[in-house]
Protein backbone atom coordinates (compact mmCIF):
# COMPACT_ATOMS: atom_id res chain seq x y z
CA UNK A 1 -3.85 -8.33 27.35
CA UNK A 2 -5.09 -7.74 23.74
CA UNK A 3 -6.79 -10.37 21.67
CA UNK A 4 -5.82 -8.54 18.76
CA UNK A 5 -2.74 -9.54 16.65
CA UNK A 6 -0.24 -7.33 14.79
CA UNK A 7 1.02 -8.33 11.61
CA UNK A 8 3.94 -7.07 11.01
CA UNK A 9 4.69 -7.48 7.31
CA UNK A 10 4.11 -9.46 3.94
CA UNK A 11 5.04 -13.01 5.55
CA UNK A 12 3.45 -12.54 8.81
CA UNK A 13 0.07 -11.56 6.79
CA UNK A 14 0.79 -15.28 4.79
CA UNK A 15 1.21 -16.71 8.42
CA UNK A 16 -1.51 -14.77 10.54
CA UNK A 17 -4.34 -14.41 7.82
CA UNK A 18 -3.86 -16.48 4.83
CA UNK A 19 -3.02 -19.98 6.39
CA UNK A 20 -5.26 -19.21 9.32
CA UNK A 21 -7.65 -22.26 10.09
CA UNK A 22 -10.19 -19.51 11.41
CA UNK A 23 -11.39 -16.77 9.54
CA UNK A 24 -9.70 -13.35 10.19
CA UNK A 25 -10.85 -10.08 10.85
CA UNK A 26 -8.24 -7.91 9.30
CA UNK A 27 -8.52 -3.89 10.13
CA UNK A 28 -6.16 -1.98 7.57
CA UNK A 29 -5.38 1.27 9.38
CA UNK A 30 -2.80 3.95 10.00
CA UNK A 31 -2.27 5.97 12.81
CA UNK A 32 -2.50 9.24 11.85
CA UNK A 33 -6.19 7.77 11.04
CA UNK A 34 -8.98 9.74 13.23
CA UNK A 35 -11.79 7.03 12.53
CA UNK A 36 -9.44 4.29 13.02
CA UNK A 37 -8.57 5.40 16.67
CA UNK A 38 -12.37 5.57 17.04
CA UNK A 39 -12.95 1.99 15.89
CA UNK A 40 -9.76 0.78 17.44
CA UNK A 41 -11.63 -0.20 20.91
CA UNK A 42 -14.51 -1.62 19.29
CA UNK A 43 -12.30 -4.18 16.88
CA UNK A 44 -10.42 -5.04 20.43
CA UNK A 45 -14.17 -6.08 21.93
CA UNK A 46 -15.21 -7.95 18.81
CA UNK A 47 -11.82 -9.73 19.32
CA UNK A 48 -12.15 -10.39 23.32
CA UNK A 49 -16.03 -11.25 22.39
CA UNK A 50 -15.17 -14.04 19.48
CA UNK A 51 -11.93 -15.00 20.28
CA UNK A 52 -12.83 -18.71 19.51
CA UNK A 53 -14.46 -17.75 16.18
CA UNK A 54 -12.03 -15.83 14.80
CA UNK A 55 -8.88 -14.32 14.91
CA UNK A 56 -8.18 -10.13 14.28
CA UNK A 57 -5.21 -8.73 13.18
CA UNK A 58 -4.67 -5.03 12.86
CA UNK A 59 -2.25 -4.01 9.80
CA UNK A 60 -0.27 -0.40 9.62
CA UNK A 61 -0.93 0.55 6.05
CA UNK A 62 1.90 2.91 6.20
CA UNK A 63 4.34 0.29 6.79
CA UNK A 64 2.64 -2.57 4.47
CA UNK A 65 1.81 -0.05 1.30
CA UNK A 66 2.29 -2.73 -1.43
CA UNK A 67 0.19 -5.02 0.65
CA UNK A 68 -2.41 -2.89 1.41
CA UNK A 69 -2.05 -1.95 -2.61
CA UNK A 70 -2.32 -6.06 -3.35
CA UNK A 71 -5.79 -5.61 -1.31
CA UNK A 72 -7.12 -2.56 -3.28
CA UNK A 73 -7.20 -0.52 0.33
CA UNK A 74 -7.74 2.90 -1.12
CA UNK A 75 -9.41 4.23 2.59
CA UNK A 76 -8.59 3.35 6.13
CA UNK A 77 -9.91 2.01 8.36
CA UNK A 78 -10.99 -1.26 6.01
CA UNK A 79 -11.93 -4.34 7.40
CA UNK A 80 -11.60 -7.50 5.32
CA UNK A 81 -12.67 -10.90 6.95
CA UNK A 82 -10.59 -13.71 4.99
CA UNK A 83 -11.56 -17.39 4.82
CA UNK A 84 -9.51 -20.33 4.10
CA UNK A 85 -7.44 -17.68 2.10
CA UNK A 86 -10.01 -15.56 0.62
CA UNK A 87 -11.67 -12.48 1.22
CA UNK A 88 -15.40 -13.50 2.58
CA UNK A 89 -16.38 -10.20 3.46
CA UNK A 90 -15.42 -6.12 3.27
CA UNK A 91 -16.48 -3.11 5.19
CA UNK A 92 -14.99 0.57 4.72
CA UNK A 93 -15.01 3.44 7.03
CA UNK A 94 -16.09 3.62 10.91
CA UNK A 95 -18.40 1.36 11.88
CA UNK A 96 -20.99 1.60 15.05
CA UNK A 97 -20.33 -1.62 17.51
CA UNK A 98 -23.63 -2.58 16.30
CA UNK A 99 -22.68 -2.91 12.69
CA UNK A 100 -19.27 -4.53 13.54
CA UNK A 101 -20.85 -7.12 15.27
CA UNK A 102 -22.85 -8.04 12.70
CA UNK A 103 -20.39 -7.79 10.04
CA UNK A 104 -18.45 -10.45 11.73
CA UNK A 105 -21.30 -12.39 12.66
CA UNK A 106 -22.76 -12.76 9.22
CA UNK A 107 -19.10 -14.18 7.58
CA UNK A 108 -18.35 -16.58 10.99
């Protein structure tokens, strides 16, 4: 079973992300996305590997455009950890497992 949650549209990000008590890896992809297939596996590790740190969410820019637009996502994948509500942290493109990691790490 995944660890990694689906938001589904505008009031399920408010729910899942923005009223979140942990922070929130967010991965903004689409899946006619090459490099987000690629990093697909290692967001679902990161989530198995800090489930009680944080919570992921993977969101379809394709069916969230104005959304994705409120977030600035001009390039997929992007991964946004939020806060208490705010954006703590941003990283675009594929990332190695490595640098994922570490990315979460530093904003947990």
């Amino acid at each position: 079973m995944s660890n990694v949650v689906e938001v589904q549209n505008a009031e399920d990000f408010q729910e899942k992300v923005i009223s979140s008590s942990k922070p929130v890896l967010v991965d903004f992809w689409a899946e006619w996305c090459g490099p987000c297939k690629q990093l697909a596996p290692l967001v679902e590790d990161i989530a198995s590997e800090h489930k009680d740190d944080i919570t992921v969410c993977k969101m379809d820019v394709d069916s969230n455009r104005d959304l994705a637009a409120s977030y600035g996502i001009r390039s997929i994948p992007t991964l946004m950890i939020f806060s208490g509500g705010e954006i703590v942290g941003t990283e675009i493109g594929a990332l190695t497992k490595q640098q994922l990691d570490e990315f979460v790490k530093s904003k947990i």
